[in-house]
Protein backbone atom coordinates (compact mmCIF):
# COMPACT_ATOMS: atom_id res chain seq x y z
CA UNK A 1 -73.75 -23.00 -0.56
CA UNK A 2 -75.19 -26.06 -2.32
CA UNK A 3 -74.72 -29.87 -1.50
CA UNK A 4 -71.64 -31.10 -4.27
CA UNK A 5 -69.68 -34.13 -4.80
CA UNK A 6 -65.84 -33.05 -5.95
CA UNK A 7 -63.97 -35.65 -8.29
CA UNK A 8 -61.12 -34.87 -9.96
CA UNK A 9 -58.86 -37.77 -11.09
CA UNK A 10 -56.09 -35.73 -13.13
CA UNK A 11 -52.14 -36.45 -11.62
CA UNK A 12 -50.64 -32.99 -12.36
CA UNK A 13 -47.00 -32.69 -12.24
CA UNK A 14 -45.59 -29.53 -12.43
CA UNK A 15 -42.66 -27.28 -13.00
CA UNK A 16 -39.54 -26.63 -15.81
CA UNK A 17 -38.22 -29.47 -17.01
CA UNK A 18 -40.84 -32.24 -16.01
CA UNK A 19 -41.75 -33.02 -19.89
CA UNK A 20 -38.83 -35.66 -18.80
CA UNK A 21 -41.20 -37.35 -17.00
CA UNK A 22 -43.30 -38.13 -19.99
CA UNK A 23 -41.93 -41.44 -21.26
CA UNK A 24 -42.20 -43.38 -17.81
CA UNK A 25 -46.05 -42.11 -17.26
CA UNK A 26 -47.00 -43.19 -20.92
CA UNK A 27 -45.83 -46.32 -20.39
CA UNK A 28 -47.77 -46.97 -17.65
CA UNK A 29 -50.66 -47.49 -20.33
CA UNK A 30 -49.38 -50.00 -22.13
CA UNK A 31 -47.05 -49.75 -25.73
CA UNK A 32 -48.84 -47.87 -28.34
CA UNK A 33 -49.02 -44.40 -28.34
CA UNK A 34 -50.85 -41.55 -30.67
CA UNK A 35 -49.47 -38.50 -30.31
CA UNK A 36 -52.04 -35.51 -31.16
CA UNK A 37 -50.48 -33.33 -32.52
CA UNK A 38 -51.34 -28.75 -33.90
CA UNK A 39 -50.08 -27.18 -36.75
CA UNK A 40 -46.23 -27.72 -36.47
CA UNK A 41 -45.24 -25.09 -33.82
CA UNK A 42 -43.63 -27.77 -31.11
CA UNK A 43 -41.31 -28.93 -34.10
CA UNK A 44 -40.21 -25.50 -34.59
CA UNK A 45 -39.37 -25.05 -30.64
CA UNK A 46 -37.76 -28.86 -30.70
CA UNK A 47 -40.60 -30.16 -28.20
CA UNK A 48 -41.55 -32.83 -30.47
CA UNK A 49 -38.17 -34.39 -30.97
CA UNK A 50 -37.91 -34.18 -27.21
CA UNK A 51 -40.96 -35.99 -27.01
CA UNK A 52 -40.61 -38.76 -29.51
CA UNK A 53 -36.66 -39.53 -27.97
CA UNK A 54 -37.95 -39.49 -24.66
CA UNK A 55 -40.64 -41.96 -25.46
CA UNK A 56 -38.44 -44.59 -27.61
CA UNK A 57 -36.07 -44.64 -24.67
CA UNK A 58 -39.33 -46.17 -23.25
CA UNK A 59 -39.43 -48.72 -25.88
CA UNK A 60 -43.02 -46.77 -26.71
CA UNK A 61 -44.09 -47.79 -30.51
CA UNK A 62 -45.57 -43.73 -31.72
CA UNK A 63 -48.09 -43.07 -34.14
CA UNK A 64 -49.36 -39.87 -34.67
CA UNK A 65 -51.91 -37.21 -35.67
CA UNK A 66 -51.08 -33.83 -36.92
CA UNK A 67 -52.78 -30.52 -37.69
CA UNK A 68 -55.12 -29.88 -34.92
CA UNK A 69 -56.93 -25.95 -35.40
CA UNK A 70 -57.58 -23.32 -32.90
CA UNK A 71 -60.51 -24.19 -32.92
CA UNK A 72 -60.90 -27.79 -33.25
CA UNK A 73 -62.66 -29.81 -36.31
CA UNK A 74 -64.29 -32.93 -36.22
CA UNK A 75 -62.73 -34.31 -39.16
CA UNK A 76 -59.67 -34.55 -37.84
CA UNK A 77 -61.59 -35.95 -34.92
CA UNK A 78 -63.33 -38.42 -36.95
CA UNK A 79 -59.30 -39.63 -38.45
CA UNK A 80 -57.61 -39.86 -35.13
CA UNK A 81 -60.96 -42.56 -34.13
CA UNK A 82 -59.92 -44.40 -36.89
CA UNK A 83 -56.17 -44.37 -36.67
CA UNK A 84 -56.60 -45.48 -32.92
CA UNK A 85 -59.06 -48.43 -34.26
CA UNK A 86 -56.64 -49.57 -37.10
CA UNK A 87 -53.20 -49.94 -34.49
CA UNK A 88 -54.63 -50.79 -31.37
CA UNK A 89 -53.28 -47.76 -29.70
CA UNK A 90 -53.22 -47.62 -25.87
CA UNK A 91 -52.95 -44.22 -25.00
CA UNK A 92 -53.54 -40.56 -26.85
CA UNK A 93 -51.17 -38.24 -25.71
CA UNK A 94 -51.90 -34.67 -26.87
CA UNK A 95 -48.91 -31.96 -26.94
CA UNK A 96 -50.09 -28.88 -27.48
CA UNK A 97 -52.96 -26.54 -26.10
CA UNK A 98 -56.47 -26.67 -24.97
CA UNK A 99 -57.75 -27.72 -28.94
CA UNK A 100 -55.24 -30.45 -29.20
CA UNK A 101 -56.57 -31.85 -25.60
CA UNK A 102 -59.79 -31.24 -26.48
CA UNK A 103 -59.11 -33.67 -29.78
CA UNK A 104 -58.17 -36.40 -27.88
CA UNK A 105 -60.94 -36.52 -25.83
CA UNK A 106 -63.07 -35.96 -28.89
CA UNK A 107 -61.27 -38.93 -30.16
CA UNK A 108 -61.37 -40.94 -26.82
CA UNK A 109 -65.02 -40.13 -26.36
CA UNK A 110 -65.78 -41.70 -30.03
CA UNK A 111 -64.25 -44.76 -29.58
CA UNK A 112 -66.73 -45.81 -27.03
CA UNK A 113 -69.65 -44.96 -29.19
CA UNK A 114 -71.31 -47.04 -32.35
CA UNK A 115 -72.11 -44.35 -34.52
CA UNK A 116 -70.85 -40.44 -35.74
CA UNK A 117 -68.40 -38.86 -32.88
CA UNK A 118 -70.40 -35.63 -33.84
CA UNK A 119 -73.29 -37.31 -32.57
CA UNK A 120 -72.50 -37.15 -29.20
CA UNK A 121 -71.92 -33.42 -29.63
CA UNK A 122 -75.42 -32.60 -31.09
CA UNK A 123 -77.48 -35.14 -29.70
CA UNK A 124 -75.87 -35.40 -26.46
CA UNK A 125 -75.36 -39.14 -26.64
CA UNK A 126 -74.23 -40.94 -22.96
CA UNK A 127 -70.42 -40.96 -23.44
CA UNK A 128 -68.50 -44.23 -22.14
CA UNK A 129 -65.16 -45.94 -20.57
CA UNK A 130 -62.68 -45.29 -23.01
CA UNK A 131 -59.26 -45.12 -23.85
CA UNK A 132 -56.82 -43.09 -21.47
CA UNK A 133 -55.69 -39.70 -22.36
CA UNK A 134 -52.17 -37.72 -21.53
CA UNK A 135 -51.36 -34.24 -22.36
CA UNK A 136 -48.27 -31.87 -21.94
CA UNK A 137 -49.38 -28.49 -21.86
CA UNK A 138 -48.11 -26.10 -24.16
CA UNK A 139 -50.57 -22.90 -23.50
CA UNK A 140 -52.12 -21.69 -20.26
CA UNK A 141 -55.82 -20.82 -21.17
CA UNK A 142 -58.32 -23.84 -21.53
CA UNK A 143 -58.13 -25.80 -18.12
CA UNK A 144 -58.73 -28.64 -20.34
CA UNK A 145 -55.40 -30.68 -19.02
CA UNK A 146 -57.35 -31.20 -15.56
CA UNK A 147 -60.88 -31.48 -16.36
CA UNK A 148 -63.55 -33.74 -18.60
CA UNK A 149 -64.83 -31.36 -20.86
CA UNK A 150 -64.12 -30.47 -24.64
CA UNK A 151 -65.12 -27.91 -27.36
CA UNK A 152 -65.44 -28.97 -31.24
CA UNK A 153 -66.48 -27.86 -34.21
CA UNK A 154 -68.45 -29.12 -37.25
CA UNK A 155 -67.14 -26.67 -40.54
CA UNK A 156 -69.92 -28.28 -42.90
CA UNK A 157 -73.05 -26.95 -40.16
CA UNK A 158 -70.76 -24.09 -38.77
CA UNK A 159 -71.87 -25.22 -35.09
CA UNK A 160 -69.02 -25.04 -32.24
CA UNK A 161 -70.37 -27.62 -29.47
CA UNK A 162 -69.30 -29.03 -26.08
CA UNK A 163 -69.76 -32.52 -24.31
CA UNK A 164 -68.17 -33.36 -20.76
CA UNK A 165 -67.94 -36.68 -18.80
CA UNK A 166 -65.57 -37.78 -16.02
CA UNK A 167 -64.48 -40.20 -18.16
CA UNK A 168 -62.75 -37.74 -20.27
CA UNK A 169 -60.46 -36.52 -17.39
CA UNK A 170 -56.43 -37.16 -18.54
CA UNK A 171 -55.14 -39.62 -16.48
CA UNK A 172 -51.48 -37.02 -16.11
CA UNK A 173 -50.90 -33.74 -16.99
CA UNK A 174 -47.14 -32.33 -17.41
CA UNK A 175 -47.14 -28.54 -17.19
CA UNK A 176 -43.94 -27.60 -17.86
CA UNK A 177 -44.13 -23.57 -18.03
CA UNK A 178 -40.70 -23.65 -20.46
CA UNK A 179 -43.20 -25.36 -22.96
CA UNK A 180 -45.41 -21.79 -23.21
CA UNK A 181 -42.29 -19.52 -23.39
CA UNK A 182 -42.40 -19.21 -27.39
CA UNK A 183 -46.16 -19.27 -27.75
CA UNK A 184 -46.86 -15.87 -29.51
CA UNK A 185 -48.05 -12.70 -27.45
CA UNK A 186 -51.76 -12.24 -28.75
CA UNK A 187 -52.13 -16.04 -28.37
CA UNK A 188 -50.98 -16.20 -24.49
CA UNK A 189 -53.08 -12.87 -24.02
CA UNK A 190 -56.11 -14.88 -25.64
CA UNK A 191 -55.22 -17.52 -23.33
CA UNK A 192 -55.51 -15.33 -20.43
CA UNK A 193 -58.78 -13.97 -21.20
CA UNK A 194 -59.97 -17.59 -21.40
CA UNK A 195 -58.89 -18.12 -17.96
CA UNK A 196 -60.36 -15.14 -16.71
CA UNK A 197 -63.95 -15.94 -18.66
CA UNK A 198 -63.45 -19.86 -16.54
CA UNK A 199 -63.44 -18.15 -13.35
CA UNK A 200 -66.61 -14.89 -14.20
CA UNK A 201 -68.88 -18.35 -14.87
CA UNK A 202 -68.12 -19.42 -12.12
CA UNK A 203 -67.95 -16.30 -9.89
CA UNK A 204 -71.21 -14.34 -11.20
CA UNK A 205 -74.12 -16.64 -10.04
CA UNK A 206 -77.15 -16.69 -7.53
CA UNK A 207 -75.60 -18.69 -4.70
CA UNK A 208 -75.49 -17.50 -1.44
CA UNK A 209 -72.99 -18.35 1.20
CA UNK A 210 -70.19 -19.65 -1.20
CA UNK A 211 -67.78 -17.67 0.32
CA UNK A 212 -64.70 -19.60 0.01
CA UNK A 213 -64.93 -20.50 -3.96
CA UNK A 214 -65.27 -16.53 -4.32
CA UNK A 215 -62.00 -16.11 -2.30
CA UNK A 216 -60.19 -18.62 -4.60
CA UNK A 217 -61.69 -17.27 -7.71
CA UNK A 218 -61.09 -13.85 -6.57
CA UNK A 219 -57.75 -14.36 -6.10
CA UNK A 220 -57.35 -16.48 -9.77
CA UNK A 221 -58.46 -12.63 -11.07
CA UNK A 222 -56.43 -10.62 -9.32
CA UNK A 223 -52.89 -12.63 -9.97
CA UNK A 224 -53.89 -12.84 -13.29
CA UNK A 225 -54.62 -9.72 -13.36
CA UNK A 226 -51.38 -8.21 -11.35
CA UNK A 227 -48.84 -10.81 -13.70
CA UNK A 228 -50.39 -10.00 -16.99
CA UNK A 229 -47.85 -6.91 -17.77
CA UNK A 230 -45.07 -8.88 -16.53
CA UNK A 231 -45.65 -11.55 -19.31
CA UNK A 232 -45.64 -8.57 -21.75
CA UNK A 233 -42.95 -6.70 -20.89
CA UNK A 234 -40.87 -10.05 -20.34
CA UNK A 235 -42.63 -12.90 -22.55
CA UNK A 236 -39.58 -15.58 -21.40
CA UNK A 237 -40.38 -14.84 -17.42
CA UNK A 238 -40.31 -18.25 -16.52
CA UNK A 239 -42.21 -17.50 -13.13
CA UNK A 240 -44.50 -15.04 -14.40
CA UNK A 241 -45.20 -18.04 -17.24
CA UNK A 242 -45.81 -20.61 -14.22
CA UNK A 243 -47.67 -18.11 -12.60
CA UNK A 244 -50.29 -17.80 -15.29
CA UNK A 245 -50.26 -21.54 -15.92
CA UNK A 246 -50.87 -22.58 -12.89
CA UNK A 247 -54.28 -19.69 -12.88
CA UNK A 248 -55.10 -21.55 -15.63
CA UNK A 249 -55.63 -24.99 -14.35
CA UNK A 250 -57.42 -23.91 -11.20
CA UNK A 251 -59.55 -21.83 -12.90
CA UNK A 252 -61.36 -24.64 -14.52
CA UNK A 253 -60.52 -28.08 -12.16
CA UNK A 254 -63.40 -27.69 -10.73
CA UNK A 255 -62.64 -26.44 -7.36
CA UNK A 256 -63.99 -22.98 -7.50
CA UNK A 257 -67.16 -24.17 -8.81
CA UNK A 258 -68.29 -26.68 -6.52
CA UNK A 259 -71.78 -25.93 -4.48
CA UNK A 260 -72.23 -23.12 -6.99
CA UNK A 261 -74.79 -22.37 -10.04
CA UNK A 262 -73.19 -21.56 -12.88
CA UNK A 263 -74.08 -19.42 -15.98
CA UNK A 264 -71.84 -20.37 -19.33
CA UNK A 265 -74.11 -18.12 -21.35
CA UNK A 266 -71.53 -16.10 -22.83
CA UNK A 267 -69.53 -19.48 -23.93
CA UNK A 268 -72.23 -20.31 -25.48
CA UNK A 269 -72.41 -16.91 -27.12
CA UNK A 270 -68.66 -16.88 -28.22
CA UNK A 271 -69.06 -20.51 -29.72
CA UNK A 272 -71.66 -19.41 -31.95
CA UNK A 273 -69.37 -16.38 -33.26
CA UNK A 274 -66.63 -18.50 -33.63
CA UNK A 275 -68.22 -21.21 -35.03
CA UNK A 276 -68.87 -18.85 -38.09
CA UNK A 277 -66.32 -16.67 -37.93
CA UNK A 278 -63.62 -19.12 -36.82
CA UNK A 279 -61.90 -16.29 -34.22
CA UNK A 280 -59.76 -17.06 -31.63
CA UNK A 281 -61.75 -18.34 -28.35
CA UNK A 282 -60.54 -16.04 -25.89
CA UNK A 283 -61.05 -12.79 -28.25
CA UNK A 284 -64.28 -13.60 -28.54
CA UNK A 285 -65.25 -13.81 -25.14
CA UNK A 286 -63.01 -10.67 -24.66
CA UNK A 287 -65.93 -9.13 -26.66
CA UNK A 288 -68.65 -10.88 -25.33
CA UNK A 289 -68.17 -11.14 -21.55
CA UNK A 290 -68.01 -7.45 -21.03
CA UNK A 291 -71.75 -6.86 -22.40
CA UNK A 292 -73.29 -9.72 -20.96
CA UNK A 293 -72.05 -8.48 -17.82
CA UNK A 294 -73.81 -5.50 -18.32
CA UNK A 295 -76.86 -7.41 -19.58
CA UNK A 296 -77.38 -9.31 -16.57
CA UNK A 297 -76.06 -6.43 -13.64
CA UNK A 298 -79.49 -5.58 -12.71
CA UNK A 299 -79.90 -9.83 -11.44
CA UNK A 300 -77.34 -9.87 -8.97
CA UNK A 301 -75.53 -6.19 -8.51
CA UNK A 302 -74.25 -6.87 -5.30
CA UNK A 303 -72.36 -9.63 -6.65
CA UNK A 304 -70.51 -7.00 -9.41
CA UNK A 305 -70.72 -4.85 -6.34
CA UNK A 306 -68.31 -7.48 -4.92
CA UNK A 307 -66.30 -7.59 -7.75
CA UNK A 308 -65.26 -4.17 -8.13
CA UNK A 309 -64.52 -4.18 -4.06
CA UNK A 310 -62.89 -6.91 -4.10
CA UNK A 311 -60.80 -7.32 -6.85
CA UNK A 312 -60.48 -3.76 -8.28
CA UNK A 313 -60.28 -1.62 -4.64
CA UNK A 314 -63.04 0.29 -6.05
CA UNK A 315 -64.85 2.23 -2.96
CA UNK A 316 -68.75 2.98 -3.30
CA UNK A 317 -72.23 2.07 -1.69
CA UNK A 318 -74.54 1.86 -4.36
CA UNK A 319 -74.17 -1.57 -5.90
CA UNK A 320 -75.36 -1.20 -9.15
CA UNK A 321 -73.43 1.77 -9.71
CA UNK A 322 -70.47 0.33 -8.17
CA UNK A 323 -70.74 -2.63 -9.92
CA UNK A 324 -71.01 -0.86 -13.72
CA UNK A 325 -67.26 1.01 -12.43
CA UNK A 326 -65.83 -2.69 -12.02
CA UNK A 327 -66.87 -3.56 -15.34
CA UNK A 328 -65.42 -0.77 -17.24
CA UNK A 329 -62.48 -1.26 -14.77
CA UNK A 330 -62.07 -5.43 -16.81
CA UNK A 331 -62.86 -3.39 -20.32
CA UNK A 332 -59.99 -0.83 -19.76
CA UNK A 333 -57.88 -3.48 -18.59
CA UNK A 334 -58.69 -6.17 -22.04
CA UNK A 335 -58.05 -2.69 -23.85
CA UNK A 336 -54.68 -2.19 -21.73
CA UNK A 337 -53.06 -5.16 -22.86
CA UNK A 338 -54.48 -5.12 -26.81
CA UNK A 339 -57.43 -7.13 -26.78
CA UNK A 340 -60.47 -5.82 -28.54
CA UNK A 341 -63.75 -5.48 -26.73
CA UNK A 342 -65.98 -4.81 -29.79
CA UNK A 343 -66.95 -7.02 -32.52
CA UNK A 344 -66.45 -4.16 -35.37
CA UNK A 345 -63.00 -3.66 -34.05
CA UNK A 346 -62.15 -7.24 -35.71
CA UNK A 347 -64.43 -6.71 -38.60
CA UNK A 348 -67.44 -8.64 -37.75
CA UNK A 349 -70.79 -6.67 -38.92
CA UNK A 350 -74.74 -7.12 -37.98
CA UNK A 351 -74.65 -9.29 -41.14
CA UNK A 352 -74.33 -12.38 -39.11
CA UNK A 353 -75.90 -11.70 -35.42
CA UNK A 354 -79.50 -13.20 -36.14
CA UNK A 355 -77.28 -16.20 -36.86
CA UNK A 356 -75.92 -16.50 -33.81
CA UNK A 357 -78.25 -15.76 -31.51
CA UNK A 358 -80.21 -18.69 -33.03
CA UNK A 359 -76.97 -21.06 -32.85
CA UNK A 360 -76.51 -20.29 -29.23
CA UNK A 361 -79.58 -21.05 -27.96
CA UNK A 362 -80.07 -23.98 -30.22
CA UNK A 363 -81.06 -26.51 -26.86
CA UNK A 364 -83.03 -23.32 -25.22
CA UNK A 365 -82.11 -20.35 -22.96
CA UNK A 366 -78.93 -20.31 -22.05
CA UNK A 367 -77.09 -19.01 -18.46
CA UNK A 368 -78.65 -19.21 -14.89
CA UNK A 369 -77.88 -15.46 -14.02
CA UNK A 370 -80.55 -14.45 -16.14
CA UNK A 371 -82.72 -17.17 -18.39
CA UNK A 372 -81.49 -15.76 -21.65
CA UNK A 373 -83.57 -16.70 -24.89
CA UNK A 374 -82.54 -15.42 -28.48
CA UNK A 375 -83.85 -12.12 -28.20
CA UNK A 376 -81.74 -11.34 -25.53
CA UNK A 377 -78.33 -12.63 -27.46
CA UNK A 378 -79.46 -10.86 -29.85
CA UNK A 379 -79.32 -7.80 -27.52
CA UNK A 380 -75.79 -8.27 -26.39
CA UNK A 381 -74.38 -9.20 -29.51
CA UNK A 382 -75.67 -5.88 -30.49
CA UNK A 383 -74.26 -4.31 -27.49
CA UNK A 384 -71.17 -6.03 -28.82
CA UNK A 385 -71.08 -3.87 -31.73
C-alpha cells in the first residue's frame, strides 16, 4: 500500500425525510441562495415546492437556475457564474443528480477565476477558494455529493472534460433515498453502472498490499450487485433505494482509493463517446468497461483472478482464465438487467471511433493499468463494436 493523506470535508446526513433539514443548513451560509436546478422532474414529484417552502421558513431570499442536461453544458455553466456575480449569492444549492452537482461546482469553481470557466477545464487552470456548495441528492450514481470533482461539457468543441480540487467538496449533503423513488428505471440502472465503473478504477490497479480498500470495494460490488433485482422488481423499495444510495457515495468519497494507483482510462474513453454522441454516462461505460477489461487482463490477471473469486464465487487456478469467466460473469449481469454492452446495440457505428480515440487521449496516454495511447482506444472501441 502507498503513503496517502485522506480529506474529506462533506457533512452527509442521511435517511427518508431529512430534505427537512435543508433550510437550517443553508442558512448557515448566509441569505442568498441559487438553487441549481435539471430539466423540471423535482417539480413534477413536488420536491421543489418542498424545497423553496422549507427555505422561506428560513427567511432564505432564492434565486435560481434551471435546465441542467445529463450531461452537463458549460453554457449553462457560464449563466449560473453570472447570476451568482449579479445578486451576491451566498450559497449554490444543487437538487438534483450528479450533472446538477457537478454545475455548481462548475459554477463555484468559475467564480474564483479571471477568465473563461471552460478554461480551467482545458487548460487545467489552479482552481481557488470559492463560494460554498449544498446538494440534495436525487439519483444514486455519480458520488459527486461527497467528493471535489466534476464532469462538463463544451457542445461547440464536442469535448466532455473533468477538473477536481478540495475546494469543490459540498459543505452538506442530504440523501434522502424517498428523493430517487420516481427517478425512471433505465436512469437508476445507468446510475448503478456508474457506481460500479467508481469502484473497477479503483479496484483494478498495480498496488500491492491494499488489502482493506479491496474488501470495501469488493463489498460496494457485490451489494450492488445482490440489490440490483430488488430495485427492479420493486422500484419504490425504500431500503433497497438507500441501499444503492448509500453504494453510491462510498464508491467515490474517496475511501476505497486511498494508497492506491488508479486507472480512469475507460472514463476517459466514455467521455469522448459521449461528448459526441451525448449518451447517458453510465451506458457508456456499460459498453466500455467490459472491453477494456479485457484489453488490459494480461497486466494484472491475478487481480481479475481476484475478482471473479471474490465477488462472483467463481472456482479456478489459472488466473487469466479465471479472470476472462469474471468478466463475462459483469457482461451477463449489465445484459441481465437491460443495459447494452455494445456500441452497435445503441446505434453508434465505426464512423466516429478515430474521433474518439483522439479526444480521449487529448493530454497523452491515459490509465495506469496499462499506458494506453490512441491506438490502443482505438482497439477497444473496436472491441466495443
Amino acid at each position: 500500500m502507498n503513503n496517502f493523506v485522506y480529506y474529506n470535508p462533506t457533512k452527509i446526513i442521511f435517511g427518508v425525510d431529512t430534505t427537512n433539514k435543508v433550510g437550517k443548513e443553508a442558512k448557515n451560509y448566509g441569505k442568498r441562495v441559487l438553487m441549481i436546478l435539471g430539466q423540471g422532474s423535482i417539480k413534477k414529484i413536488g420536491l421543489y415546492d418542498k424545497v423553496i417552502n422549507i427555505l422561506k421558513e428560513e427567511g432564505l431570499e432564492i434565486f435560481e437556475l434551471e435546465g441542467v442536461k445529463p450531461n452537463p453544458r458549460v453554457d449553462l455553466v457560464r449563466k449560473g457564474i453570472k447570476i451568482v456575480k449579479e445578486n451576491n449569492i451566498d450559497l449554490l444549492l444543487a437538487v438534483g443528480g450528479g450533472s446538477v452537482i457537478d454545475t455548481a461546482k462548475a459554477i463555484a469553481a468559475g467564480l474564483s477565476y479571471d477568465g473563461d470557466v471552460w478554461d480551467l477545464f482545458k487548460y487545467r487552470k489552479p482552481i481557488k477558494p470559492t463560494i460554498p456548495i449544498g446538494v440534495i441528492l436525487t439519483l444514486a450514481a455519480t458520488g459527486s455529493e461527497m467528493n471535489g470533482n466534476a464532469v462538463i461539457s463544451n457542445l461547440e468543441t464536442q469535448e466532455k472534460l473533468a477538473i477536481s480540487s478540495s475546494y469543490l467538496y459540498p459543505k452538506f449533503s442530504i440523501l434522502d433515498p424517498k428523493n430517487t423513488i420516481t427517478v425512471p428505471l433505465n436512469h437508476t440502472l445507468y446510475g448503478i453502472v456508474d457506481i460500479l465503473s467508481h469502484v473497477f478504477e479503483q479496484y483494478f490497479d498495480k498496488t500491492d498490499g491494499a488489502v482493506l480498500q479491496d474488501r470495501f470495494a469488493e463489498a460496494i460490488v457485490k451489494t450492488v450487485i445482490e440489490t440490483t433485482p430488488k430495485l427492479i422488481e420493486n422500484p419504490e423499495d425504500i431500503n433497497a433505494r438507500s441501499i444503492i444510495l448509500w453504494c453510491g457515495t462510498n464508491a467515490l468519497n474517496g475511501i476505497i482509493g486511498v494508497g492506491k494507483e488508479h486507472d480512469w482510462a475507460s472514463h476517459a474513453i466514455e467521455h469522448a463517446i459521449s461528448a459526441i454522441y451525448d449518451i447517458s454516462h453510465g451506458l457508456g461505460l456499460a459498453i466500455i468497461f467490459p472491453h477494456w477489461m479485457k484489453y488490459v487482463i494480461d497486466a494484472i490477471p491475478h487481480k481479475f483472478a481476484q475478482f471473479a473469486r471474490n465477488v462472483w464465487n467463481i472456482e479456478g487456478k489459472e488466473n487469466f482464465e479465471l479472470g476472462l469467466k469474471g468478466i463475462d460473469r459483469l457482461i451477463e449481469f449489465y445484459e441481465s438487467i437491460g443495459v447494452p454492452t455494445k456500441l452497435s446495440k445503441i446505434g453508434i457505428g465505426e464512423e466516429k471511433l478515430e474521433e474518439m480515440a483522439e479526444k480521449a487521449t487529448i493530454f497523452g496516454p491515459i490509465g495506469t493499468v496499462k499506458k494506453l495511447d490512441k491506438n490502443d482506444v482505438l482497439n477497444i472501441l473496436k472491441m466495443s463494436l
